[in-house]
N, C-alpha and C. Protein backbone atom coordinates (compact mmCIF):
# COMPACT_ATOMS: atom_id res chain seq x y z
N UNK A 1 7.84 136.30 184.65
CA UNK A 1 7.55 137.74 184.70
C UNK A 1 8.81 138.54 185.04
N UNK A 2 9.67 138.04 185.54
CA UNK A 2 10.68 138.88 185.98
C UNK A 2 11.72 138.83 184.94
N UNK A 3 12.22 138.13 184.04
CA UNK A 3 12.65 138.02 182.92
C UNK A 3 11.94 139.21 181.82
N UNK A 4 11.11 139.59 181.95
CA UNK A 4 10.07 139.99 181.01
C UNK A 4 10.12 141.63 182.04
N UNK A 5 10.02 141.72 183.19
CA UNK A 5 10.55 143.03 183.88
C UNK A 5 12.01 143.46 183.53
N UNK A 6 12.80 143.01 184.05
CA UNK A 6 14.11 143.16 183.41
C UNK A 6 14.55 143.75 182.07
N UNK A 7 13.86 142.25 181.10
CA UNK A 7 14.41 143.03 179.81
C UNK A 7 13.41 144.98 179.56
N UNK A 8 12.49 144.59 180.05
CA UNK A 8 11.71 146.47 179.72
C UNK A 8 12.74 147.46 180.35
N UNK A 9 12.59 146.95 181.36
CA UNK A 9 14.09 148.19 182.59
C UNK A 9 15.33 148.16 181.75
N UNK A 10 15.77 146.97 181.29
CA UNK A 10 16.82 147.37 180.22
C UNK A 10 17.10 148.03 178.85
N UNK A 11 15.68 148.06 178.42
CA UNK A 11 15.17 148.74 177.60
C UNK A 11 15.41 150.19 177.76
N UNK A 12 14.82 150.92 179.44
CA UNK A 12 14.59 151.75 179.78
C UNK A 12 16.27 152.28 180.02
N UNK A 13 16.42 151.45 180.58
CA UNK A 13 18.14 152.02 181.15
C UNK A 13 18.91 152.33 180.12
N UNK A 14 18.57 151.64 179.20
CA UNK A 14 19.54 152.35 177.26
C UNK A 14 18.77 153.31 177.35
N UNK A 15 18.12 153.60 177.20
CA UNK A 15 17.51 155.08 176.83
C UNK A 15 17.70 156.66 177.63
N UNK A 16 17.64 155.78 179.12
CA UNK A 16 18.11 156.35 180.64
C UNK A 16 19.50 156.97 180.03
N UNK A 17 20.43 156.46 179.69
CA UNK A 17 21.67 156.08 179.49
C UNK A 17 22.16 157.35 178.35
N UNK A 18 21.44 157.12 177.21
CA UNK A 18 21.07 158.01 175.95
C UNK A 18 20.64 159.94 176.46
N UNK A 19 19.54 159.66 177.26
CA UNK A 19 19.13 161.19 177.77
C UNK A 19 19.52 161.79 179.41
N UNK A 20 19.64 160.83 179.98
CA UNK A 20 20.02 161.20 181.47
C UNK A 20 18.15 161.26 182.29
N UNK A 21 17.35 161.07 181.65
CA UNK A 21 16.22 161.61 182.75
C UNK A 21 15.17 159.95 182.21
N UNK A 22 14.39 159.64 183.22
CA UNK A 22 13.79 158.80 183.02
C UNK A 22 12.23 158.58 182.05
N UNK A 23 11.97 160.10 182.40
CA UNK A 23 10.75 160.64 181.43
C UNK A 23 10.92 160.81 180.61
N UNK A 24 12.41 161.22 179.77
CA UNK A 24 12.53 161.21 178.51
C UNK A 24 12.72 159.80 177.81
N UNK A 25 13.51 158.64 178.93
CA UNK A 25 13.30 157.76 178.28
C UNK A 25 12.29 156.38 178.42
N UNK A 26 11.00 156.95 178.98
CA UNK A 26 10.18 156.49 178.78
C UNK A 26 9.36 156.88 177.91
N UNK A 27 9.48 158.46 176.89
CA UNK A 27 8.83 158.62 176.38
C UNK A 27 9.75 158.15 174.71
N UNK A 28 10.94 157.75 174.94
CA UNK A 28 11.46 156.80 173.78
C UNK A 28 10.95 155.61 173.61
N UNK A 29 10.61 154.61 174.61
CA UNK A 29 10.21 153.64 174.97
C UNK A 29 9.00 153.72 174.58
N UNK A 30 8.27 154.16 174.69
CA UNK A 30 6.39 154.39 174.24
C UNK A 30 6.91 154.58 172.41
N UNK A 31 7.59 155.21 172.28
CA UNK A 31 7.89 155.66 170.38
C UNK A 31 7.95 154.14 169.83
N UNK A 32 9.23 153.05 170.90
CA UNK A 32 9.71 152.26 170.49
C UNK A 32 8.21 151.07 170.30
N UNK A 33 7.50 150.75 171.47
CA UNK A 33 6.70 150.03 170.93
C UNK A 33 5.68 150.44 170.24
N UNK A 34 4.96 151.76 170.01
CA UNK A 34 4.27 152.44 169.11
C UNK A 34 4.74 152.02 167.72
N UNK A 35 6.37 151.69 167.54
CA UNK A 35 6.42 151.61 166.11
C UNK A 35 6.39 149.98 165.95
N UNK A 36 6.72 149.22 166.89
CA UNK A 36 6.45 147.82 167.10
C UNK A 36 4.77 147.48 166.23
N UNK A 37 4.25 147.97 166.95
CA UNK A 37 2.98 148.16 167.24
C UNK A 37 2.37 148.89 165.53
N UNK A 38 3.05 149.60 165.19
CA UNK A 38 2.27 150.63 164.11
C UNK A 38 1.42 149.14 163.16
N UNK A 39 2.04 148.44 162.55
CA UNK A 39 0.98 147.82 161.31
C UNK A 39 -0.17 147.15 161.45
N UNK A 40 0.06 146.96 162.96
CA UNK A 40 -1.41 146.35 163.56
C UNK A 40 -2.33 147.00 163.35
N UNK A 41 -1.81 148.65 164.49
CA UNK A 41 -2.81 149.69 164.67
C UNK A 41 -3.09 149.93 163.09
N UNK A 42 -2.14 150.07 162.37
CA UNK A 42 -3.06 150.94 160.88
C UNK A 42 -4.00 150.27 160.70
N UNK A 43 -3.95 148.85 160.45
CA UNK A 43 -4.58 147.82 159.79
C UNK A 43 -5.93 148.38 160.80
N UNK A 44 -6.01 148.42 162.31
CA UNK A 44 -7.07 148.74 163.08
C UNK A 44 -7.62 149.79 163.09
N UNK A 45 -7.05 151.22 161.91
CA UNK A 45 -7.72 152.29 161.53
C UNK A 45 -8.22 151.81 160.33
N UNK A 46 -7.29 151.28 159.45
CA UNK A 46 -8.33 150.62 158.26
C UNK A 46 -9.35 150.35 158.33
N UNK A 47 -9.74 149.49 159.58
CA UNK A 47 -10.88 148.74 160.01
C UNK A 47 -12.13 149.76 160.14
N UNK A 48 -11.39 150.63 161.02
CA UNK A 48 -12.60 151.68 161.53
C UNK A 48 -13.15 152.58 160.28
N UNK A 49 -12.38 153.17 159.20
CA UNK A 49 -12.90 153.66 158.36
C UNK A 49 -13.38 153.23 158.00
N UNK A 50 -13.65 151.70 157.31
CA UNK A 50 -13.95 151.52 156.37
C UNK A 50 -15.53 151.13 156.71
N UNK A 51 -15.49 151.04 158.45
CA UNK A 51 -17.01 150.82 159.00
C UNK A 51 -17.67 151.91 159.13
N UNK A 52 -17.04 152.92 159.04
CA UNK A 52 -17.65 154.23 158.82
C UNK A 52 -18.17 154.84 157.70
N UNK A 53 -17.41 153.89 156.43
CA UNK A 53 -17.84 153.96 155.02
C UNK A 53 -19.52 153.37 155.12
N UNK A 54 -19.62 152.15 155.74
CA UNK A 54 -21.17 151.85 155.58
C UNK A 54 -21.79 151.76 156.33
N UNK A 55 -21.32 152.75 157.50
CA UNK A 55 -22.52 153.16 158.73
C UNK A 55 -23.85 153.27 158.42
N UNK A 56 -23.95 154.06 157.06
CA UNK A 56 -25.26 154.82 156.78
C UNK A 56 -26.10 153.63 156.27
N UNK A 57 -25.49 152.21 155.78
CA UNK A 57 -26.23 151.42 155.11
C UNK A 57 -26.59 150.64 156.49
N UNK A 58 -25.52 150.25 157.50
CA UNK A 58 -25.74 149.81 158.86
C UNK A 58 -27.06 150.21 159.51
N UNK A 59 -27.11 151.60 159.30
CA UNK A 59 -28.35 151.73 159.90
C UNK A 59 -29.58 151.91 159.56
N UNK A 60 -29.71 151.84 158.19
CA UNK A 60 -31.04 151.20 157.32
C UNK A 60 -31.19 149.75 157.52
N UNK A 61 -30.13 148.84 157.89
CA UNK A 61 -30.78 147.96 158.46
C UNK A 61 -31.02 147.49 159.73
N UNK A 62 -30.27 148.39 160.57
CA UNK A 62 -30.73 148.44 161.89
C UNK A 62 -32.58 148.83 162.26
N UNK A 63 -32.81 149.83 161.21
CA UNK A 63 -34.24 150.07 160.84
C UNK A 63 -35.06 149.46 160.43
N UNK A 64 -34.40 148.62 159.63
CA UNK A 64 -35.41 148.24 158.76
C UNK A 64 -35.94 146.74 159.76
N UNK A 65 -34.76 146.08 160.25
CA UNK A 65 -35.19 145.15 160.89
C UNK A 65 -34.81 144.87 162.30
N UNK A 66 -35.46 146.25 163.29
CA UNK A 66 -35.29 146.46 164.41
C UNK A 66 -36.08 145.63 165.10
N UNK A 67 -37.07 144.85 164.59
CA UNK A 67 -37.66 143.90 164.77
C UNK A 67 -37.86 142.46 165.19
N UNK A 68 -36.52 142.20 164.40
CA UNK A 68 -35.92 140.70 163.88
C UNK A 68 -34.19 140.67 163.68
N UNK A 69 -33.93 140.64 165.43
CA UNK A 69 -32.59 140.70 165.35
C UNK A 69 -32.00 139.38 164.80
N UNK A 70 -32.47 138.68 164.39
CA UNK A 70 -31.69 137.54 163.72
C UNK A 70 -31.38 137.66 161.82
N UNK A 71 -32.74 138.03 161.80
CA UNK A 71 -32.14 138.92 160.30
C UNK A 71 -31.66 139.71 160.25
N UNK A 72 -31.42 140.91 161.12
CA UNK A 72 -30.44 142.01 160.96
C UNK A 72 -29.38 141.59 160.77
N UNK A 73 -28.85 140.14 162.02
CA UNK A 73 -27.20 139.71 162.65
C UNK A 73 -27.07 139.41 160.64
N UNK A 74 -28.01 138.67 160.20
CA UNK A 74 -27.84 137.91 158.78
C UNK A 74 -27.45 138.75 158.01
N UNK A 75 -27.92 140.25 157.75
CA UNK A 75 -27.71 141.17 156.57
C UNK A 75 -26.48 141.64 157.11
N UNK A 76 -26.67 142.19 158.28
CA UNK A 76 -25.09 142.84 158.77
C UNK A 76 -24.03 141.70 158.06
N UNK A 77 -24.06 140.29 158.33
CA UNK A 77 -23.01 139.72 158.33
C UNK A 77 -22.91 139.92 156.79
N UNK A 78 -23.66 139.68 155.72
CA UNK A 78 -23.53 140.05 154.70
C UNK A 78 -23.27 141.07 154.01
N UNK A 79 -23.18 142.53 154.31
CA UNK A 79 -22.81 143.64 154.78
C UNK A 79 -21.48 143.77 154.82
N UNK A 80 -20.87 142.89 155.75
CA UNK A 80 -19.52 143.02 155.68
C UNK A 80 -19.06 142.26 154.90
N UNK A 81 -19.33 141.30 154.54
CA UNK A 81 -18.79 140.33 153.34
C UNK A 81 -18.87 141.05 152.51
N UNK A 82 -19.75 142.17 151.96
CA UNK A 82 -20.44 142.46 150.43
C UNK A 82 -18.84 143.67 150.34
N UNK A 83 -18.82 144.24 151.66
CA UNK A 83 -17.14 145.25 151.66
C UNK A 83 -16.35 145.00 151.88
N UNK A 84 -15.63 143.78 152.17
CA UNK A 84 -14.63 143.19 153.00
C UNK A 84 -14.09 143.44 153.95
N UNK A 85 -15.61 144.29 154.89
CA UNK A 85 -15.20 144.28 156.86
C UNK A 85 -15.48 143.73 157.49
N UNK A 86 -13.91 143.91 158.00
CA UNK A 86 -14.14 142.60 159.53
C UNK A 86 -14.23 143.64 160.55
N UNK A 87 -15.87 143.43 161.49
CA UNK A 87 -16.32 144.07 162.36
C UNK A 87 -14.86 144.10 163.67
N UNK A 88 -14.61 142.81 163.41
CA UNK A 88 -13.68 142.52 164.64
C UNK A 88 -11.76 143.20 164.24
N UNK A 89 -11.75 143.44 163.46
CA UNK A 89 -10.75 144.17 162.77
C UNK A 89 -9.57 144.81 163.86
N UNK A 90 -10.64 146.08 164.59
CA UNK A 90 -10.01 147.03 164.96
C UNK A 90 -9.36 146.44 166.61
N UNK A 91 -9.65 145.19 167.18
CA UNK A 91 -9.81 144.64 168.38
C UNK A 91 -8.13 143.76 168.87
N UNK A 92 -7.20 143.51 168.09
CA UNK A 92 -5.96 143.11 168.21
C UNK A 92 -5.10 143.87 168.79
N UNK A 93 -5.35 145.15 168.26
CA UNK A 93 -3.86 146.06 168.86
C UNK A 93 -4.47 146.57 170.72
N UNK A 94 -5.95 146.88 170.45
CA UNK A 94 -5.96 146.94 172.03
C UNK A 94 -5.81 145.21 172.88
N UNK A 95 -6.28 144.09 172.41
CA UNK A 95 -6.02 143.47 173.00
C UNK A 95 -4.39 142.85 173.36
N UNK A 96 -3.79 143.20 172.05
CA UNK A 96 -2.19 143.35 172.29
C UNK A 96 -1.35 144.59 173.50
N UNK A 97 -1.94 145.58 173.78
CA UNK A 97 -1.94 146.73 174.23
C UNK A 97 -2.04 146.58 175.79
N UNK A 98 -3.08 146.01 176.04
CA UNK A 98 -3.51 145.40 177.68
C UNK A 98 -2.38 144.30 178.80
N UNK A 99 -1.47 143.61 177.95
CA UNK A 99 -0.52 142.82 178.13
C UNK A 99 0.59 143.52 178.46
N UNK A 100 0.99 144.28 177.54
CA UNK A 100 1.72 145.15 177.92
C UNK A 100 1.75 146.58 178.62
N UNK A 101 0.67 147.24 178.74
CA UNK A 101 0.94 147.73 180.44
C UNK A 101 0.50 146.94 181.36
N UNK A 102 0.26 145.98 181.75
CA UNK A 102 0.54 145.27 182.90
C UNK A 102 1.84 144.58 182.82
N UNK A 103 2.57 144.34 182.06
CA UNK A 103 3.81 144.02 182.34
C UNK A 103 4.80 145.98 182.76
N UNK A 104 4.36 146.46 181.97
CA UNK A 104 4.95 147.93 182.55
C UNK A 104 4.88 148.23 184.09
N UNK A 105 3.64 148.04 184.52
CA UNK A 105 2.82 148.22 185.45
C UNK A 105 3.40 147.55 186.49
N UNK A 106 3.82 146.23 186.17
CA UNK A 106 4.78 145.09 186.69
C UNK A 106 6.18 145.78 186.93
N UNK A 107 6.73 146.14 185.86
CA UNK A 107 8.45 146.37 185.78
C UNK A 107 8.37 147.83 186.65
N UNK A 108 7.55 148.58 186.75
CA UNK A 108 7.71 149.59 186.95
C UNK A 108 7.77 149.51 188.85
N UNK A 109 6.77 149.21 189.34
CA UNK A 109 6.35 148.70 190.69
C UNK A 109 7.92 147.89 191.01
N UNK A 110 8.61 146.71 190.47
CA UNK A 110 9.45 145.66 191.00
C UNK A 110 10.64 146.52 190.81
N UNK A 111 10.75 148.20 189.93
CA UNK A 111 11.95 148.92 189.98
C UNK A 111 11.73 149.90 190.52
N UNK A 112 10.88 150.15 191.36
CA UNK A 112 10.40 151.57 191.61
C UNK A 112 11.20 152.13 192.19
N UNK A 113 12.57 152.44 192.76
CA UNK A 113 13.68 152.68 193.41
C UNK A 113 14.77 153.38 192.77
N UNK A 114 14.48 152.85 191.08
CA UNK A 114 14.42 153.42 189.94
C UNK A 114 13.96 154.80 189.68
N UNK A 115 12.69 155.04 189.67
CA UNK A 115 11.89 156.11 189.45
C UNK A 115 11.58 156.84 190.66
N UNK A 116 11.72 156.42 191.77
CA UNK A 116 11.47 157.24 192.95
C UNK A 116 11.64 158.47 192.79
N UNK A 117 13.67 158.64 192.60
CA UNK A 117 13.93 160.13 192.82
C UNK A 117 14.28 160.62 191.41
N UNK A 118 13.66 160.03 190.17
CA UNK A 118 13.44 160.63 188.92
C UNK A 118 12.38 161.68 188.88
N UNK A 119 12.50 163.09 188.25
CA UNK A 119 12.15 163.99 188.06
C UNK A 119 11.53 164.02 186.61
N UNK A 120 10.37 165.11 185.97
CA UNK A 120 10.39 165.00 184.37
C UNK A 120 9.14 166.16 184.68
N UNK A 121 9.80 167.45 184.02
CA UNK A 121 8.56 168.70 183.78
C UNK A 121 8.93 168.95 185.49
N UNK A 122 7.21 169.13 185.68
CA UNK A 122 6.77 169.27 187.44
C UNK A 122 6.64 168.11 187.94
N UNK A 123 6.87 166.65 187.17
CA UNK A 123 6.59 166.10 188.22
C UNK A 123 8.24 165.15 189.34
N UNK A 124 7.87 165.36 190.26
CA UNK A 124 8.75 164.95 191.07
C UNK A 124 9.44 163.91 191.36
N UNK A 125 8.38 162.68 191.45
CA UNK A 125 8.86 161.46 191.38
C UNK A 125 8.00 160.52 190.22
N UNK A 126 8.55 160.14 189.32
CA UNK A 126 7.94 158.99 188.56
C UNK A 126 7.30 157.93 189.06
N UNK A 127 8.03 157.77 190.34
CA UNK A 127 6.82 156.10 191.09
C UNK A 127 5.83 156.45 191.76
N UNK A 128 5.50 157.87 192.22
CA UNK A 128 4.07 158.77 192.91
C UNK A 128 3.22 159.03 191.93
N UNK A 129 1.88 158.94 191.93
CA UNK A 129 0.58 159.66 191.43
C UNK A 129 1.17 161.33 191.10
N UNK A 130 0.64 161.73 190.24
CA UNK A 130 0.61 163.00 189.81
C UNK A 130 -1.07 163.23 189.54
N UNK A 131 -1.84 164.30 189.56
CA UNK A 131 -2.89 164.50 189.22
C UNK A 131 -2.65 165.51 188.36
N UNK A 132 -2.08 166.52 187.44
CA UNK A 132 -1.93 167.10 186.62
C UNK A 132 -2.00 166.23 185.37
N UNK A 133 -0.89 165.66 185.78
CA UNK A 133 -1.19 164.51 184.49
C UNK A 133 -1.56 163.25 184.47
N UNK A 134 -2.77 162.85 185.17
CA UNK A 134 -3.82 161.66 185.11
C UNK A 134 -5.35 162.83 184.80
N UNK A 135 -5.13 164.10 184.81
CA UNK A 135 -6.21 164.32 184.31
C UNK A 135 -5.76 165.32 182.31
N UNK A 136 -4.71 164.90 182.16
CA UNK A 136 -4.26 165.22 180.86
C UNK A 136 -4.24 163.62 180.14
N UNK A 137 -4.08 162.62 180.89
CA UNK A 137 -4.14 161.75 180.18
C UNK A 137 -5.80 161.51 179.90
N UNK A 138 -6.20 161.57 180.73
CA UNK A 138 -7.76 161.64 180.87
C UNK A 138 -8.40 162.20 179.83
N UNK A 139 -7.92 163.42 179.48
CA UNK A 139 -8.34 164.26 178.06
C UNK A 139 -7.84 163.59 176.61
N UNK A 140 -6.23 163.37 176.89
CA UNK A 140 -5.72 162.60 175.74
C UNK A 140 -6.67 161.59 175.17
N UNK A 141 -7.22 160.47 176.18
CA UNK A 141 -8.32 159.05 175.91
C UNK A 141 -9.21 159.70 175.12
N UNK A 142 -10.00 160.73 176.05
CA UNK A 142 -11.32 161.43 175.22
C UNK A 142 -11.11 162.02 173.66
N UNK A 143 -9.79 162.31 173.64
CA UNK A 143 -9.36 163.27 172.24
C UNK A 143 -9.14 161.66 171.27
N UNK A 144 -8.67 160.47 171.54
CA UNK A 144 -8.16 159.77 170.72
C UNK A 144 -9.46 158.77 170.26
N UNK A 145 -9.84 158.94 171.44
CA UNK A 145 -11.60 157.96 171.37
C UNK A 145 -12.50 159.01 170.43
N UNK A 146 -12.49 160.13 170.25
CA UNK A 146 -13.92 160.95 169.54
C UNK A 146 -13.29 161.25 168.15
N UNK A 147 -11.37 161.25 167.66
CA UNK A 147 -11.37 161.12 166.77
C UNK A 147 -11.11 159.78 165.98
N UNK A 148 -10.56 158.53 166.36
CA UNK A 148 -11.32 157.55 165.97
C UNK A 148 -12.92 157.01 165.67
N UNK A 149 -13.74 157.56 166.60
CA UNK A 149 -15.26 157.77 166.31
C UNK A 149 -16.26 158.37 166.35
N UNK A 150 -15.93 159.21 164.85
CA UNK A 150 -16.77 160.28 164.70
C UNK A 150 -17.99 159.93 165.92
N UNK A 151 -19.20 161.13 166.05
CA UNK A 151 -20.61 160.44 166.70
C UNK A 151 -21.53 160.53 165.57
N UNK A 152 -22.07 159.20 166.08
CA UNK A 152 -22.90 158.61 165.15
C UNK A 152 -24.28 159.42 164.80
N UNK A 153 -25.09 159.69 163.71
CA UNK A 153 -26.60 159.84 163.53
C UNK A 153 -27.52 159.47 164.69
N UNK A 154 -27.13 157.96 164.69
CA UNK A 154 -28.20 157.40 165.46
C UNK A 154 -28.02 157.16 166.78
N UNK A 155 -29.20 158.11 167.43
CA UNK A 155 -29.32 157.83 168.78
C UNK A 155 -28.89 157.31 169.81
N UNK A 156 -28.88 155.63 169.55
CA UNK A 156 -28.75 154.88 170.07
C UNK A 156 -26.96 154.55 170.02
N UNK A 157 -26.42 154.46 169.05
CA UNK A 157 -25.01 154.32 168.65
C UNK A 157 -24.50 155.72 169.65
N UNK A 158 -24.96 157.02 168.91
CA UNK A 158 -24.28 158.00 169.49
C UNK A 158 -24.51 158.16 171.16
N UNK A 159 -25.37 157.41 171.69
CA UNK A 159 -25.31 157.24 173.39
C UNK A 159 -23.89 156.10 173.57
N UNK A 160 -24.16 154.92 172.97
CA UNK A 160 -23.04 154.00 173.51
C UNK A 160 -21.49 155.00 173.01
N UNK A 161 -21.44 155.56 171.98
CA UNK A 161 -20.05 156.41 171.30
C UNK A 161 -19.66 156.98 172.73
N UNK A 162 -20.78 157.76 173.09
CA UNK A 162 -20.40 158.86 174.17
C UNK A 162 -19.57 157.95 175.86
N UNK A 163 -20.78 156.82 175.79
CA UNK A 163 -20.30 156.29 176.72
C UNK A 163 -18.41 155.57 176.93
N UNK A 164 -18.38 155.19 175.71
CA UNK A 164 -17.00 154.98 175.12
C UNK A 164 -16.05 155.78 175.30
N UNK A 165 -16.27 157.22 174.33
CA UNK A 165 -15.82 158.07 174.51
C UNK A 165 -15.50 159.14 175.72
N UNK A 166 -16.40 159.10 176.15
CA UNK A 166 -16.38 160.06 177.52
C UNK A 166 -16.05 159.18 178.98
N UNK A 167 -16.80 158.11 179.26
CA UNK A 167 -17.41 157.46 180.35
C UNK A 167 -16.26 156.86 180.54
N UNK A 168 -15.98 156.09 179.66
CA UNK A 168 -14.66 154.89 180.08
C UNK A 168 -13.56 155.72 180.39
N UNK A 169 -12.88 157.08 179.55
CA UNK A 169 -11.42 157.77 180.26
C UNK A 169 -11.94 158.07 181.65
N UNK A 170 -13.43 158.73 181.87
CA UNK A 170 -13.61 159.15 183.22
C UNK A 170 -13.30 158.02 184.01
N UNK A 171 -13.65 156.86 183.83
CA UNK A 171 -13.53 155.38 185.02
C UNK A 171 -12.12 155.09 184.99
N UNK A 172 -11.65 155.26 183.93
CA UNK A 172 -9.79 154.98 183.92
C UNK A 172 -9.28 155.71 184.45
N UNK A 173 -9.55 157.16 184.44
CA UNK A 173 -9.23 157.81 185.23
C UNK A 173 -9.01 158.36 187.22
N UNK A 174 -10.28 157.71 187.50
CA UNK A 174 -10.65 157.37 188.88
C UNK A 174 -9.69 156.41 189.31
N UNK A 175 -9.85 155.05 188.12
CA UNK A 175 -8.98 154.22 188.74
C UNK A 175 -7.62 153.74 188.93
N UNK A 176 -7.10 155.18 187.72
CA UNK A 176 -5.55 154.98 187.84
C UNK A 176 -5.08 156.22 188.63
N UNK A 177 -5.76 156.68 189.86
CA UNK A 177 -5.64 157.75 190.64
C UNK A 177 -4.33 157.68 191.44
N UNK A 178 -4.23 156.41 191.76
CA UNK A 178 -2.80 156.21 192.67
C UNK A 178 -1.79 155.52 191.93
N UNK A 179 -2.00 155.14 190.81
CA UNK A 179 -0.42 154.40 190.34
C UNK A 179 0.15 155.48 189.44
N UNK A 180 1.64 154.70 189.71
CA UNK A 180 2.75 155.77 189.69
C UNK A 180 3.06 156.61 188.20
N UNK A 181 3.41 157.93 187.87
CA UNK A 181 3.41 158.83 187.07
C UNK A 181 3.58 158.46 186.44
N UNK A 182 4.78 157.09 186.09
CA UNK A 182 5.40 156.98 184.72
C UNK A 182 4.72 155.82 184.18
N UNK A 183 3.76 155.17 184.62
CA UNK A 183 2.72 154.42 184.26
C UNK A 183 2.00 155.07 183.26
N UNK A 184 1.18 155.94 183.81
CA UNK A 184 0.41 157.43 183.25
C UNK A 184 0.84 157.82 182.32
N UNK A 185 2.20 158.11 182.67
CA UNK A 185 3.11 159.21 181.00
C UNK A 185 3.58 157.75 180.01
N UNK A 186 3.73 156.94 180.38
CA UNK A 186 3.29 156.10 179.13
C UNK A 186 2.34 155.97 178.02
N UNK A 187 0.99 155.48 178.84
CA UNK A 187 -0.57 155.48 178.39
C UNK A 187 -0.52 156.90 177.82
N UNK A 188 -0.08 158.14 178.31
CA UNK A 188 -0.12 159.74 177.72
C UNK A 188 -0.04 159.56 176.53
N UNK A 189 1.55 159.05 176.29
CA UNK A 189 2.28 159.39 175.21
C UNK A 189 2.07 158.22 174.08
N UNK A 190 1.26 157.21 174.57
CA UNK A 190 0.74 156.03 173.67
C UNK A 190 -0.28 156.94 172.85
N UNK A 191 -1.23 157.51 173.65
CA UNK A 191 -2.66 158.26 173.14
C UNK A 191 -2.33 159.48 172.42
N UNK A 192 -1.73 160.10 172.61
CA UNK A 192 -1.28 161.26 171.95
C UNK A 192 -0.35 160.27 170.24
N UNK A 193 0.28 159.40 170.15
CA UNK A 193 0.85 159.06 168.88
C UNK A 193 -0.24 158.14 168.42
N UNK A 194 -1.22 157.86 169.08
CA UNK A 194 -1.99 157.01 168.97
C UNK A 194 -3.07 158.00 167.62
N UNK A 195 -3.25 158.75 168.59
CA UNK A 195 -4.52 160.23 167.93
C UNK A 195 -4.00 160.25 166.46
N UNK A 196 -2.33 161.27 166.24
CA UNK A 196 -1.62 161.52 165.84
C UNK A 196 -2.02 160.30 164.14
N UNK A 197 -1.40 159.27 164.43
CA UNK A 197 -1.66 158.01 163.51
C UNK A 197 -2.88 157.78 163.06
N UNK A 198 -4.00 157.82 163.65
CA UNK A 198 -5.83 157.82 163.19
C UNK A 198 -5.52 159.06 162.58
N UNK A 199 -5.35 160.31 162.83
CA UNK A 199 -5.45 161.35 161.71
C UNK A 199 -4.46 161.43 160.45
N UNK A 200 -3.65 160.96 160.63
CA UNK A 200 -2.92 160.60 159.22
C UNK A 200 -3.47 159.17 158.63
N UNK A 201 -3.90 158.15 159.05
CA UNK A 201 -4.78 157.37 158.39
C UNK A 201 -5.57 157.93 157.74
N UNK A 202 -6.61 158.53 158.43
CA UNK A 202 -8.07 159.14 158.18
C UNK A 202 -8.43 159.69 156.78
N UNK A 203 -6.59 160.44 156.85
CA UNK A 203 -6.79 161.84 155.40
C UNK A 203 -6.47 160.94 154.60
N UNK A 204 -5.24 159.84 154.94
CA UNK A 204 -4.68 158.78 154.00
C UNK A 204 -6.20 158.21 152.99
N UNK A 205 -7.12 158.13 153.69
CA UNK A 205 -8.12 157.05 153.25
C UNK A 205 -9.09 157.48 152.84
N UNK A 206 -9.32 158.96 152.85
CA UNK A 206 -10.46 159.71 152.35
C UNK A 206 -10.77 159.53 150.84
């Protein structure tokens, strides 16, 4: 892990190096693995459209055989074979995604001495909580979660959407109340290019 801290801080320190302020070059650093990152994520908007293409048939058979969840699992699975979606599609780049802020999360904490007396906007120190912006990131989640998924027709979908959408930034939010700013303005600036990329997919694929 500390090999793996290091090289990110060195990452950071070229960039440090490049702008003079640490927020600016953490918000290079978020660009840099965002573009690391881009062919996954498309491939994981691909995914989502194209389940949005046969929502409407999804839920004629959610209807039809609300009954007999073992024939539903059967048609669904056929369903996606009949379009060539993989339900599980969209699930790589966040599980790729989770690894790496906890290694951030890591480098950031083992340099924090670093970011202490770094400044960026209003906020003061990069290794302190900010609440201005843990409740902008908070909005960012909600904005990137409702335009990745539209809400659904059905009831039942559009309760779990909401819960997704709404419920989970609120709990991320609570719980990233005390770790340090530039943690936060990472995840910010992930969700905001994140949004950004689903809406140029979106029109891409219409």
């Amino acid at each position: 892990m500390t090999y793996i801290n290091n090289f990110l801080i060195s990452i950071l320190d070229f960039f440090y190096n490049m702008t003079g302020n640490y927020g600016v070059a953490l918000i290079l650093f978020t660009v840099l693995v965002k573009l690391v990152l881009y062919p996954l994520t498309h491939q994981q908007f691909k995914a989502l459209k194209e389940q949005q293409k046969i929502q409407p048939e999804q839920n004629k058979l959610r209807e039809k055989y609300k009954d007999d969840p073992q024939k539903l699992n059967e048609e669904l699975v056929e369903l996606y074979k009949r379009h060539g979606v993989n339900p599980l599609g969209g699930c790589l780049p966040l599980i790729i995604q989770f690894p790496i802020l906890a290694i951030l999360y890591s480098a950031i904490n083992a340099y924090s001495g670093k970011f202490a007396n770094a400044s960026f906007l209003w906020i003061k120190s990069l290794a302190a909580p900010d609440l201005p912006l843990l409740i902008i990131y908070g909005i960012s989640m909600v904005a990137s979660s409702l335009v990745s998924s539209p809400l659904s027709d059905d009831p039942a979908q559009r309760k779990s959407q909401l819960f997704m959408g709404i419920g989970l930034p609120v709990v991320f939010t609570v719980l990233f109340r005390s770790f340090p700013s530039a943690f936060i303005l990472y995840w910010f600036v992930f969700n905001i290019l994140t949004t950004i990329q689903q809406l140029y997919v979106m029109k891409v694929l219409k």
